[in-house]
N, C-alpha and C. Protein backbone atom coordinates (compact mmCIF):
# COMPACT_ATOMS: atom_id res chain seq x y z
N UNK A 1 -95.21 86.07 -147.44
CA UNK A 1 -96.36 85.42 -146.85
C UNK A 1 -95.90 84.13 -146.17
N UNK A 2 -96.24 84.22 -144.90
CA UNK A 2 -95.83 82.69 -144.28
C UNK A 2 -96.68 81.53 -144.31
N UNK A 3 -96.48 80.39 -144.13
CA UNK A 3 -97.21 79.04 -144.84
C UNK A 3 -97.95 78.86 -143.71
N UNK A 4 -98.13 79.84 -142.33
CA UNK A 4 -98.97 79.95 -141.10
C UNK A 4 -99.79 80.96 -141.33
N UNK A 5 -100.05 81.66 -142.92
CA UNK A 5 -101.24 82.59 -142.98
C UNK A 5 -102.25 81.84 -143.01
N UNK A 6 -103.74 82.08 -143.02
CA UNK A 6 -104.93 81.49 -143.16
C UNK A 6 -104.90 81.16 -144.29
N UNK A 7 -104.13 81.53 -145.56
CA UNK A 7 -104.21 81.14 -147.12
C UNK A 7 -103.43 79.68 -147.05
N UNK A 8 -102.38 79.71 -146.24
CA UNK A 8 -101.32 78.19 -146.80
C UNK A 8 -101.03 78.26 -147.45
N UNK A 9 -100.71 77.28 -147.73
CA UNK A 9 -99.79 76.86 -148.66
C UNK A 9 -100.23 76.07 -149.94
N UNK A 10 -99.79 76.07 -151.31
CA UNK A 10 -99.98 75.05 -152.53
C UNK A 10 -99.08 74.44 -153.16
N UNK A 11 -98.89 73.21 -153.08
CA UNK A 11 -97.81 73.01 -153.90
C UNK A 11 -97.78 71.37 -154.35
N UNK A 12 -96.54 70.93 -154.96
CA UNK A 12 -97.16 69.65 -155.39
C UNK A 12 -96.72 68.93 -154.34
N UNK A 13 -96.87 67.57 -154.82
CA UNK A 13 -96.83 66.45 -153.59
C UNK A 13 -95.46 66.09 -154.50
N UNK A 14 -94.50 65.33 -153.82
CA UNK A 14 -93.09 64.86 -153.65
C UNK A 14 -93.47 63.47 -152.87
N UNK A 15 -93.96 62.21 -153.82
CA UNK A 15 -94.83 60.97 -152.90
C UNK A 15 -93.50 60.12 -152.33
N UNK A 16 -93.52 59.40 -151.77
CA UNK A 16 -92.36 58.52 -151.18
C UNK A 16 -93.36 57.27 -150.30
N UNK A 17 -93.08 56.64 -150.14
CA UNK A 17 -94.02 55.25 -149.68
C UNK A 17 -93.71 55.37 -147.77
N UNK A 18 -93.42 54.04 -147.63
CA UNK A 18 -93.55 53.79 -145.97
C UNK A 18 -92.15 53.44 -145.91
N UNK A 19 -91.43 53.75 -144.36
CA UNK A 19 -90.44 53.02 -143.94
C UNK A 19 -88.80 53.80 -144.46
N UNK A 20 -89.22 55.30 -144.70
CA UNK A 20 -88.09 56.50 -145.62
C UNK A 20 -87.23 56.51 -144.01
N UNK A 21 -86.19 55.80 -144.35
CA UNK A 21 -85.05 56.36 -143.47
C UNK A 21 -84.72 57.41 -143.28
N UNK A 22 -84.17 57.86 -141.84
CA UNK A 22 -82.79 59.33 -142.49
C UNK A 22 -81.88 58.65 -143.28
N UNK A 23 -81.17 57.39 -143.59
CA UNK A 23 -80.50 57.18 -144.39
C UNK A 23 -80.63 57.73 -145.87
N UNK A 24 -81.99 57.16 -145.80
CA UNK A 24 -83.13 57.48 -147.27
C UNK A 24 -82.83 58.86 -147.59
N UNK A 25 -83.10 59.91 -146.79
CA UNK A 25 -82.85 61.59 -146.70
C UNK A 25 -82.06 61.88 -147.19
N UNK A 26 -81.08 61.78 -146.39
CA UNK A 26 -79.27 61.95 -146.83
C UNK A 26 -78.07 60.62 -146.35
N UNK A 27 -78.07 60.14 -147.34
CA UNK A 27 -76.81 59.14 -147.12
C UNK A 27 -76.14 59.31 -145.87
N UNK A 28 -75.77 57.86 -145.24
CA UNK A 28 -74.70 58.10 -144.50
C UNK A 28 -73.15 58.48 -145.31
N UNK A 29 -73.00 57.99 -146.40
CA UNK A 29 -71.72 58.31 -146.67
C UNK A 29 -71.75 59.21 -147.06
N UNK A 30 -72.92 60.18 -147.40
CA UNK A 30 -72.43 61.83 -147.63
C UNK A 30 -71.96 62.80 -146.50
N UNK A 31 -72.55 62.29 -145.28
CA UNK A 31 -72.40 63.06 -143.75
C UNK A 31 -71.13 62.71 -143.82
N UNK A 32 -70.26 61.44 -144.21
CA UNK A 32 -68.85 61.14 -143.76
C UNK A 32 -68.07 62.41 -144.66
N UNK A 33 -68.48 63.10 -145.86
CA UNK A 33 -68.00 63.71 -146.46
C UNK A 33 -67.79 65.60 -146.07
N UNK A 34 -68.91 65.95 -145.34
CA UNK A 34 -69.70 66.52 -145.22
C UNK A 34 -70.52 66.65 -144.39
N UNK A 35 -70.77 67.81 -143.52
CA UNK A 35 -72.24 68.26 -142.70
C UNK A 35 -72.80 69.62 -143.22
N UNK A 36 -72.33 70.00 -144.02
CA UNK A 36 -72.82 71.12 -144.39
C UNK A 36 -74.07 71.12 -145.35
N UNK A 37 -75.07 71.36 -144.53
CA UNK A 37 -76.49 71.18 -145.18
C UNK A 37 -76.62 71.97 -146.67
N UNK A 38 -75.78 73.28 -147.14
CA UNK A 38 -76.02 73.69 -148.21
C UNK A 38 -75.25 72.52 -149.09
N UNK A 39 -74.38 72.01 -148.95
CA UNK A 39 -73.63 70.79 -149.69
C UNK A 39 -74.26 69.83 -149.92
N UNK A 40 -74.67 68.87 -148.60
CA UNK A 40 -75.97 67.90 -148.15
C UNK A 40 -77.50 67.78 -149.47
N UNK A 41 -78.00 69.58 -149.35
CA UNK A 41 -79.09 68.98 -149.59
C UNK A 41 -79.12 68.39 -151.06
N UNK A 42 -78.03 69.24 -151.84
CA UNK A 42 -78.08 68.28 -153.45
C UNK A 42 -78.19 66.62 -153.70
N UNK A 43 -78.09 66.12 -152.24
CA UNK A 43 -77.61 64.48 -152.36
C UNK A 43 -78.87 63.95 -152.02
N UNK A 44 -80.36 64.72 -151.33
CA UNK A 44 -81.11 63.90 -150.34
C UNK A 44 -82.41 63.86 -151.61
N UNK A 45 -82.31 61.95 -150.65
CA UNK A 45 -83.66 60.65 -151.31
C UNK A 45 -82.70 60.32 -152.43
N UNK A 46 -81.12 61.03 -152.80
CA UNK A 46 -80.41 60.61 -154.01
C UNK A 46 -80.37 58.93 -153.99
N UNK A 47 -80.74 57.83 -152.65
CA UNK A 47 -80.77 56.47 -153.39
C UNK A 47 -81.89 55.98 -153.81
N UNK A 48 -82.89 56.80 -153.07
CA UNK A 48 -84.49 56.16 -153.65
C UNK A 48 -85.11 56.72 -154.90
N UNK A 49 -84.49 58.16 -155.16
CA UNK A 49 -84.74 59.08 -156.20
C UNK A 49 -83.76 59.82 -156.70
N UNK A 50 -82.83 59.15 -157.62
CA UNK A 50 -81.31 59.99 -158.36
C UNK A 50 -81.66 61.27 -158.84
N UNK A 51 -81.70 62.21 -158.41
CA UNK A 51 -81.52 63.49 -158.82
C UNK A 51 -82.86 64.49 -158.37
N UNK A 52 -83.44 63.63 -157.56
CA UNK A 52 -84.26 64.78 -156.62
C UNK A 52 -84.27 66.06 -156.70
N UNK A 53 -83.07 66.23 -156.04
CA UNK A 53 -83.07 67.70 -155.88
C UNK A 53 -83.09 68.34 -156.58
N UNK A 54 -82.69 68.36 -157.86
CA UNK A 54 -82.61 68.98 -159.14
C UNK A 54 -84.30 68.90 -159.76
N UNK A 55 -84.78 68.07 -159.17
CA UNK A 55 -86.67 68.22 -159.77
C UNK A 55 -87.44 69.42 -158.47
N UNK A 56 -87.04 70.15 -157.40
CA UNK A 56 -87.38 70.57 -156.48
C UNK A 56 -88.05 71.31 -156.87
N UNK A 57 -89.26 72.13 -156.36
CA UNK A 57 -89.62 73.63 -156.88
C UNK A 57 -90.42 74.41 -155.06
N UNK A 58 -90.27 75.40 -155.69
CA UNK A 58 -90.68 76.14 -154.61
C UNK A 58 -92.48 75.75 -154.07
N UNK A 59 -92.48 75.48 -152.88
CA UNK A 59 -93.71 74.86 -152.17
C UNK A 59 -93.99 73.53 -152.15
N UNK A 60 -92.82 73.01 -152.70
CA UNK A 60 -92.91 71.36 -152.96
C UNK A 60 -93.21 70.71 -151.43
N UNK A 61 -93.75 69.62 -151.35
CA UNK A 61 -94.41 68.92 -150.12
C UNK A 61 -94.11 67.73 -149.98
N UNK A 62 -93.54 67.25 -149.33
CA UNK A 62 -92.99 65.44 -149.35
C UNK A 62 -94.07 64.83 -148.60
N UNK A 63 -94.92 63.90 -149.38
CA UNK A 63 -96.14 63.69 -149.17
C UNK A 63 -95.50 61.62 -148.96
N UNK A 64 -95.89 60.86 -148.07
CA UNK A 64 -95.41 59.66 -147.29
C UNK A 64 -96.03 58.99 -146.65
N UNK A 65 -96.01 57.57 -146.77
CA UNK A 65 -96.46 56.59 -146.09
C UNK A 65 -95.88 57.15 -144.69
N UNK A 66 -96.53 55.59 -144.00
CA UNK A 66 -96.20 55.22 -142.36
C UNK A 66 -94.50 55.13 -142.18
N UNK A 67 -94.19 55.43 -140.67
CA UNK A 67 -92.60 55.49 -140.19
C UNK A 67 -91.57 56.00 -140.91
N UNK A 68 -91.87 57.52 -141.43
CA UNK A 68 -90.94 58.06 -141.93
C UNK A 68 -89.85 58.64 -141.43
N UNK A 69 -88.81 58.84 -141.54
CA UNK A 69 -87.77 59.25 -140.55
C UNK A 69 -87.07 58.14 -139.88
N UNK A 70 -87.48 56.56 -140.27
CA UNK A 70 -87.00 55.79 -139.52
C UNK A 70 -85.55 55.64 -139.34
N UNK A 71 -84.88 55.33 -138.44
CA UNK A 71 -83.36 54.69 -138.62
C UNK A 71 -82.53 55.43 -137.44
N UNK A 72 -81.63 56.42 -138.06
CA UNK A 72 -80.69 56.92 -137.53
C UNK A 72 -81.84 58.42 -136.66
N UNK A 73 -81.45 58.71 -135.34
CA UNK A 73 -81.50 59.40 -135.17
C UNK A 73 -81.01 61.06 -135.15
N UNK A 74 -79.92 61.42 -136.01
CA UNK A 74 -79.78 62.58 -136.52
C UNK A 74 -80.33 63.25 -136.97
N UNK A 75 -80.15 64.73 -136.38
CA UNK A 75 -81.04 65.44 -136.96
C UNK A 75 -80.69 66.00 -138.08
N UNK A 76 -79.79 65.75 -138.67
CA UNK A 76 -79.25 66.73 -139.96
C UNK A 76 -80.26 66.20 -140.91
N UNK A 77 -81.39 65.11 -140.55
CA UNK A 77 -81.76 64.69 -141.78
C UNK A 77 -83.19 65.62 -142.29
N UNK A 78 -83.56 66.24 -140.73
CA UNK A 78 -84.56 67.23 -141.00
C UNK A 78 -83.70 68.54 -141.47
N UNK A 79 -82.69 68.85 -140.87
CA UNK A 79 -81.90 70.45 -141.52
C UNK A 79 -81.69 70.08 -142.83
N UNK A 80 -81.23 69.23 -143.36
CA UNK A 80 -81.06 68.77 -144.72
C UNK A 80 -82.42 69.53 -145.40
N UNK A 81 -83.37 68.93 -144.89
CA UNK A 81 -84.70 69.23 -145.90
C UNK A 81 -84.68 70.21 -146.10
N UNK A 82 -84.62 70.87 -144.62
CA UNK A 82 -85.51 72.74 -144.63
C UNK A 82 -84.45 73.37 -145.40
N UNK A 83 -82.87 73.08 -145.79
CA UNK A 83 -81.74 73.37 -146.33
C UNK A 83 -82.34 73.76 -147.55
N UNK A 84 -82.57 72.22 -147.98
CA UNK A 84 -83.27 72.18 -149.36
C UNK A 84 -84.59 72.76 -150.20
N UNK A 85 -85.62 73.62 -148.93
CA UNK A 85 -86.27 74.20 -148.83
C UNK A 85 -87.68 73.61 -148.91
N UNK A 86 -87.65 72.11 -148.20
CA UNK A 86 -88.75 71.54 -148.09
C UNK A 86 -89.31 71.80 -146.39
N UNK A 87 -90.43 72.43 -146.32
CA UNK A 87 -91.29 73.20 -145.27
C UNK A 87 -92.06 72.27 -144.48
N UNK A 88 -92.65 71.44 -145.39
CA UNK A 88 -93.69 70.49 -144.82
C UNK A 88 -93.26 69.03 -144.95
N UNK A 89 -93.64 68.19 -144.09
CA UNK A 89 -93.73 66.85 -144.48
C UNK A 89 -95.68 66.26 -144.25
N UNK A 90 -96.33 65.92 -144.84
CA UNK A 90 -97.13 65.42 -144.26
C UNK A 90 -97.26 63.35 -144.78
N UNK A 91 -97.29 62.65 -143.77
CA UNK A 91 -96.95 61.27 -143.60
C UNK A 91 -97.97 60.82 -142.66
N UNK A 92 -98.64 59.54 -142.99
CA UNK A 92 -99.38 58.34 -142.53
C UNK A 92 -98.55 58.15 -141.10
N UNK A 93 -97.56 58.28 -140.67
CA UNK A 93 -96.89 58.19 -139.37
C UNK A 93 -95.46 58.62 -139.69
N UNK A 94 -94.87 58.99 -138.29
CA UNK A 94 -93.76 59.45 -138.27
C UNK A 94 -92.77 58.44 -137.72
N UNK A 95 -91.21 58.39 -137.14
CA UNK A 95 -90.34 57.60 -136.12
C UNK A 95 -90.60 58.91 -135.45
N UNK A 96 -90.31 58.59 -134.43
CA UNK A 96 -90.81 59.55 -132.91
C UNK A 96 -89.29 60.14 -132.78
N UNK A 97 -88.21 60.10 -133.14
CA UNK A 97 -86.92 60.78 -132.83
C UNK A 97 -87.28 62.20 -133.97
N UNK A 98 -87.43 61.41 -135.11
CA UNK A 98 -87.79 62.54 -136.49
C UNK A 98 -88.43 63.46 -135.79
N UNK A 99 -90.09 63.17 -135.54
CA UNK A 99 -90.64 63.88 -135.21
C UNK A 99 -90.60 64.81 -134.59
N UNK A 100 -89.75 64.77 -133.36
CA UNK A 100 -89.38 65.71 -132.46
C UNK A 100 -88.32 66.38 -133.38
N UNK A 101 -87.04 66.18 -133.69
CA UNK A 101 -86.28 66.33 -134.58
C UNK A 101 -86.92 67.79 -135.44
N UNK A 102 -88.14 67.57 -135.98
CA UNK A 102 -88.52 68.22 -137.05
C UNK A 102 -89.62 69.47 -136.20
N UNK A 103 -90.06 69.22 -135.38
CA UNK A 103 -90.50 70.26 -134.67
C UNK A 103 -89.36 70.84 -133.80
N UNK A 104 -88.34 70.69 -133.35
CA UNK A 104 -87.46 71.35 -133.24
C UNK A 104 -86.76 72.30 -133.86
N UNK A 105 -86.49 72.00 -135.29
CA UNK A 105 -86.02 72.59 -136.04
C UNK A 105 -86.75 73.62 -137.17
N UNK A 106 -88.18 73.39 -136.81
CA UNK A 106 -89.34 73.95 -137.61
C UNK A 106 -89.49 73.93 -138.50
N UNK A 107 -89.54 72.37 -138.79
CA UNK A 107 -90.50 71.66 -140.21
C UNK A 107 -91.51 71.24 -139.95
N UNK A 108 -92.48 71.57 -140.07
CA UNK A 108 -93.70 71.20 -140.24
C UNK A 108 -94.00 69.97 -140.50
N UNK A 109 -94.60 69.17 -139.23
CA UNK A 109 -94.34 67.42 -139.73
C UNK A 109 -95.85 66.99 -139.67
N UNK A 110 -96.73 66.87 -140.47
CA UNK A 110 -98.17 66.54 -140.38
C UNK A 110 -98.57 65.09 -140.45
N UNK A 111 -99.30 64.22 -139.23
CA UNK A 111 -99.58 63.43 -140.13
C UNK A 111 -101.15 63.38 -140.11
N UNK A 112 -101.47 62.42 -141.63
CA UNK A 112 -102.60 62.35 -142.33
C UNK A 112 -102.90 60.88 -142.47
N UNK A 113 -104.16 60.55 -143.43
CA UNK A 113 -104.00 59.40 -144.37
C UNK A 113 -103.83 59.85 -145.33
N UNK A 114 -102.62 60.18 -146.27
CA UNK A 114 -102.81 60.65 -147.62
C UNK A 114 -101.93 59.44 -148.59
N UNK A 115 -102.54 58.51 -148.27
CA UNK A 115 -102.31 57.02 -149.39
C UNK A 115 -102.65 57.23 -150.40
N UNK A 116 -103.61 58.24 -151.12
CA UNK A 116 -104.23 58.66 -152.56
C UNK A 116 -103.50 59.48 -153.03
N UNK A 117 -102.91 60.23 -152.12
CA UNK A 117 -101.66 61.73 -152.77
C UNK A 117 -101.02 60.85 -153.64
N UNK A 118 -100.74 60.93 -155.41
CA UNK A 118 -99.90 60.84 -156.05
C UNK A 118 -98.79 62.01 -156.25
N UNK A 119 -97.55 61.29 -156.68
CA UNK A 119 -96.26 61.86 -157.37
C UNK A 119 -97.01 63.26 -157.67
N UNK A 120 -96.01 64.76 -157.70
CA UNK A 120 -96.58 65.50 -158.37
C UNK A 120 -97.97 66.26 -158.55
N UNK A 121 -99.11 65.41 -157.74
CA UNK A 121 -100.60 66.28 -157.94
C UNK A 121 -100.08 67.52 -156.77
N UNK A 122 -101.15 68.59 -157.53
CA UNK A 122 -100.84 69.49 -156.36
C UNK A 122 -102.46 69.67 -155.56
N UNK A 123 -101.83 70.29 -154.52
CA UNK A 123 -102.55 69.83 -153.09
C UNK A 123 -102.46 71.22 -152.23
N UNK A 124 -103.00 71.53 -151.39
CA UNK A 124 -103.34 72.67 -150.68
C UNK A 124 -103.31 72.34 -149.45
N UNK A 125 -102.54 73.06 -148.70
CA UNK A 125 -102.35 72.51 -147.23
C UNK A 125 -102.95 73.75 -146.29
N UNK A 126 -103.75 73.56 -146.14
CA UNK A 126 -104.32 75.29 -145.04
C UNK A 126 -104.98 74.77 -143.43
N UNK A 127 -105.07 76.17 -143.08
CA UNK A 127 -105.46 75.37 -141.40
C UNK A 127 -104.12 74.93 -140.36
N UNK A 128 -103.05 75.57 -141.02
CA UNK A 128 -101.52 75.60 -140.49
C UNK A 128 -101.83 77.03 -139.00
N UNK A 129 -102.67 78.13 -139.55
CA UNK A 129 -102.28 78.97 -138.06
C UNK A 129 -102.99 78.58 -136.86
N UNK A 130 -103.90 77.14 -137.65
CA UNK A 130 -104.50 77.21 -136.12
C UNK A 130 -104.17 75.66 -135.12
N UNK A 131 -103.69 75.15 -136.10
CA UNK A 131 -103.00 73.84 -135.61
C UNK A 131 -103.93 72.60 -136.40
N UNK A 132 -105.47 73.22 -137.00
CA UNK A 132 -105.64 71.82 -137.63
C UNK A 132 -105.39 72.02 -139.07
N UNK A 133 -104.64 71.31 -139.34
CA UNK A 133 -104.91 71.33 -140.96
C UNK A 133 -105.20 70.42 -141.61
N UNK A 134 -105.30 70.98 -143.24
CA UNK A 134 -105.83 70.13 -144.05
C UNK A 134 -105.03 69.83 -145.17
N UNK A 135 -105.53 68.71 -145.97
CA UNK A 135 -104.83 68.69 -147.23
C UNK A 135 -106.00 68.58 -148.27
N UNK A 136 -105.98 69.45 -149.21
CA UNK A 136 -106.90 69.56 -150.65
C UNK A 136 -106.31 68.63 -151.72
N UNK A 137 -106.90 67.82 -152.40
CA UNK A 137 -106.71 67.46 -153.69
C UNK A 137 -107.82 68.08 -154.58
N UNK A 138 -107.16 68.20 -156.00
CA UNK A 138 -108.30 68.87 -156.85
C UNK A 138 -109.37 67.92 -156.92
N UNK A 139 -110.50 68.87 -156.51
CA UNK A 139 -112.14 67.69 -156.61
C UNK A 139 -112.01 66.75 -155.78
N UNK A 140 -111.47 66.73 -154.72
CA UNK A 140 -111.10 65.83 -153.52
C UNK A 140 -111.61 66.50 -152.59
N UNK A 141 -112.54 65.81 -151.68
CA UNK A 141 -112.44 66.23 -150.04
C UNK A 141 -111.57 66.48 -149.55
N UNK A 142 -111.23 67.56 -148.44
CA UNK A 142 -110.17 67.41 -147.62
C UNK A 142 -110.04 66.06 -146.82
N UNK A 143 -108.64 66.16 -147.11
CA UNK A 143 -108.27 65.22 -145.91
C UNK A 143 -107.25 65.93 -144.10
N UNK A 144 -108.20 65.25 -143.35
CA UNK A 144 -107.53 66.37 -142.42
C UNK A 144 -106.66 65.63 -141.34
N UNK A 145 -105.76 66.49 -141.19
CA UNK A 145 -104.36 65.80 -140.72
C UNK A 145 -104.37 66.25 -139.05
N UNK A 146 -103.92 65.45 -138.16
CA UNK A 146 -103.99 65.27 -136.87
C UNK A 146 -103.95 66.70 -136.58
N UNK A 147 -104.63 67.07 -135.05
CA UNK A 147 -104.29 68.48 -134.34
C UNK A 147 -102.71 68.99 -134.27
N UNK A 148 -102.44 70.14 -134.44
CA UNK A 148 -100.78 70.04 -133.71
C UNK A 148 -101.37 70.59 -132.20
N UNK A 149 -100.41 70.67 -131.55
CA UNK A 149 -100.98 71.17 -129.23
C UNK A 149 -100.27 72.20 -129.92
N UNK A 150 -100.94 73.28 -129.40
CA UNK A 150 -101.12 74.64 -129.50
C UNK A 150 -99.15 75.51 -129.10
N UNK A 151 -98.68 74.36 -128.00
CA UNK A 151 -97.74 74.89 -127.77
C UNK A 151 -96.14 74.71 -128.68
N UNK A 152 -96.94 73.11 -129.73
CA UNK A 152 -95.72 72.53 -130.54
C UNK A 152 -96.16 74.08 -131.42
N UNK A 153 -97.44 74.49 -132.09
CA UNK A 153 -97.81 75.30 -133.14
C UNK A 153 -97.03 76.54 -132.74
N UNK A 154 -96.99 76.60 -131.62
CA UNK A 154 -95.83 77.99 -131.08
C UNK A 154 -94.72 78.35 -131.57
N UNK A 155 -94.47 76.80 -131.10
CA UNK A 155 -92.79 76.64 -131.65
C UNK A 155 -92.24 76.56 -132.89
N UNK A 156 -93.18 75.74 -134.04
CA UNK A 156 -92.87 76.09 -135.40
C UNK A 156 -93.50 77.13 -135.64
N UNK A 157 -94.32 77.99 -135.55
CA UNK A 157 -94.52 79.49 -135.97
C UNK A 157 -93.36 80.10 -135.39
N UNK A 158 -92.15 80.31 -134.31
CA UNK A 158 -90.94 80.67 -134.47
C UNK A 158 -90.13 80.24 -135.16
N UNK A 159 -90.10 79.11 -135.52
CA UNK A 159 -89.40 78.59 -136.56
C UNK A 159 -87.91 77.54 -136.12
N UNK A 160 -88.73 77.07 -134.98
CA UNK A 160 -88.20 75.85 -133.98
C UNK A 160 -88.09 76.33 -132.54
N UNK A 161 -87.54 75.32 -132.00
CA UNK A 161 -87.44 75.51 -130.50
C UNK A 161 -86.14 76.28 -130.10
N UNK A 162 -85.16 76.38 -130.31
CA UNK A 162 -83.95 77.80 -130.17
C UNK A 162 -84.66 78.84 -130.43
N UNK A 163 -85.42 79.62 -131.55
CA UNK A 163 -85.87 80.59 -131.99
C UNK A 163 -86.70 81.11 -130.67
N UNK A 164 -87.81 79.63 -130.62
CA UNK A 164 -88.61 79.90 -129.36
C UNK A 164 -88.24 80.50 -128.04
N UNK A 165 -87.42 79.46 -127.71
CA UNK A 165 -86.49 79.62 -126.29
C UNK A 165 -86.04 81.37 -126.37
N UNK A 166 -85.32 81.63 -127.58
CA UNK A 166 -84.59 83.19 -127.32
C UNK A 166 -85.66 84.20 -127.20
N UNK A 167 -87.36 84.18 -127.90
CA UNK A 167 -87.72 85.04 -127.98
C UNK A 167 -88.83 84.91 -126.63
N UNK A 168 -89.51 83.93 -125.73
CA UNK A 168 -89.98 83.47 -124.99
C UNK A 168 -89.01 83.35 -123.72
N UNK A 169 -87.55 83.26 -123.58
CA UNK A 169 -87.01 82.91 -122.64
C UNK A 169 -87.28 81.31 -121.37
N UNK A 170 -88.08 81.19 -121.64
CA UNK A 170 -88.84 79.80 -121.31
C UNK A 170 -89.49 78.79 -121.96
N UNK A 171 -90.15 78.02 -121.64
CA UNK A 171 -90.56 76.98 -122.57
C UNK A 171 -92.06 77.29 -123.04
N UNK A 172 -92.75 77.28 -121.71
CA UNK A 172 -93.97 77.55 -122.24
C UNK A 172 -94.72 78.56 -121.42
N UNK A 173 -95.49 79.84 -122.37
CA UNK A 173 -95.83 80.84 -121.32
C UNK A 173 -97.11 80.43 -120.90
């Protein structure tokens, strides 16, 4: 089942505040070691959160303040994630390199106000096939997270922009 069915997705929130570098993601001194994202992802948020990855579970959601992605523009810091098998980000704002970054590579980058998402609650993200979505808290209103343009929603339903390009041959039909 893909996280672009009308059901979505459930899973918990993974909270992180405002101002998450790619440094924050994955170290620079692990890239000096290393680019290999299956290697990579054991290390990422390892300075803001020692052993992350090892708390991961399947449908997990990195739920974030404002200017996430800030810093370095590399993209390994979004392949890192999806490596690690994180699908979604939804964040109060993005850095605009990330952003693109992450719709390129087809992570799902939402943003919301979700300042109430705590550590761990789980949350329901649906409204992914049509570009608006939402986020559920239990006994919570939705909170609903910006439009995606119909043609970015293209491109992560291929599962980035290469995928796109090969099966479209162009950019946009």
């Amino acid at each position: 089942m893909s996280m672009f069915d009308s059901a979505g997705i459930e899973g918990r929130a993974r909270r992180f505040g405002s101002d998450v570098s790619t440094d924050y993601i994955i170290s620079s001194r692990r890239k000096k070691e290393t680019i290999d994202t299956d290697v990579l992802k054991k290390h990422i948020f390892e300075d803001i959160d020692p052993g992350f990855f090892g708390t991961l579970k399947p449908n997990d959601i990195i739920v974030a303040g404002a200017n996430f992605g800030c810093g370095s523009a590399m993209e390994i810091a979004v392949t890192v994630l999806l490596s690690a098998g994180i699908r979604v980000v939804v964040a109060e704002g993005f850095a605009r390199t990330f952003l693109r970054n992450a719709f390129n590579n087809g992570l799902v980058a939402l943003t919301a106000d979700v300042g109430a998402v705590a550590e761990g609650e789980l949350i329901n993200l649906s409204g992914l096939n049509t570009g608006n979505a939402t986020v559920r808290r239990a006994g919570e209103r939705e909170i609903v997270c910006e439009a995606i343009p119909v043609f970015m929603l293209d491109i992560l339903k291929k599962g980035g922009l290469v995928p796109y390009m090969k099966a479209n041959k162009r950019f946009i039909e």
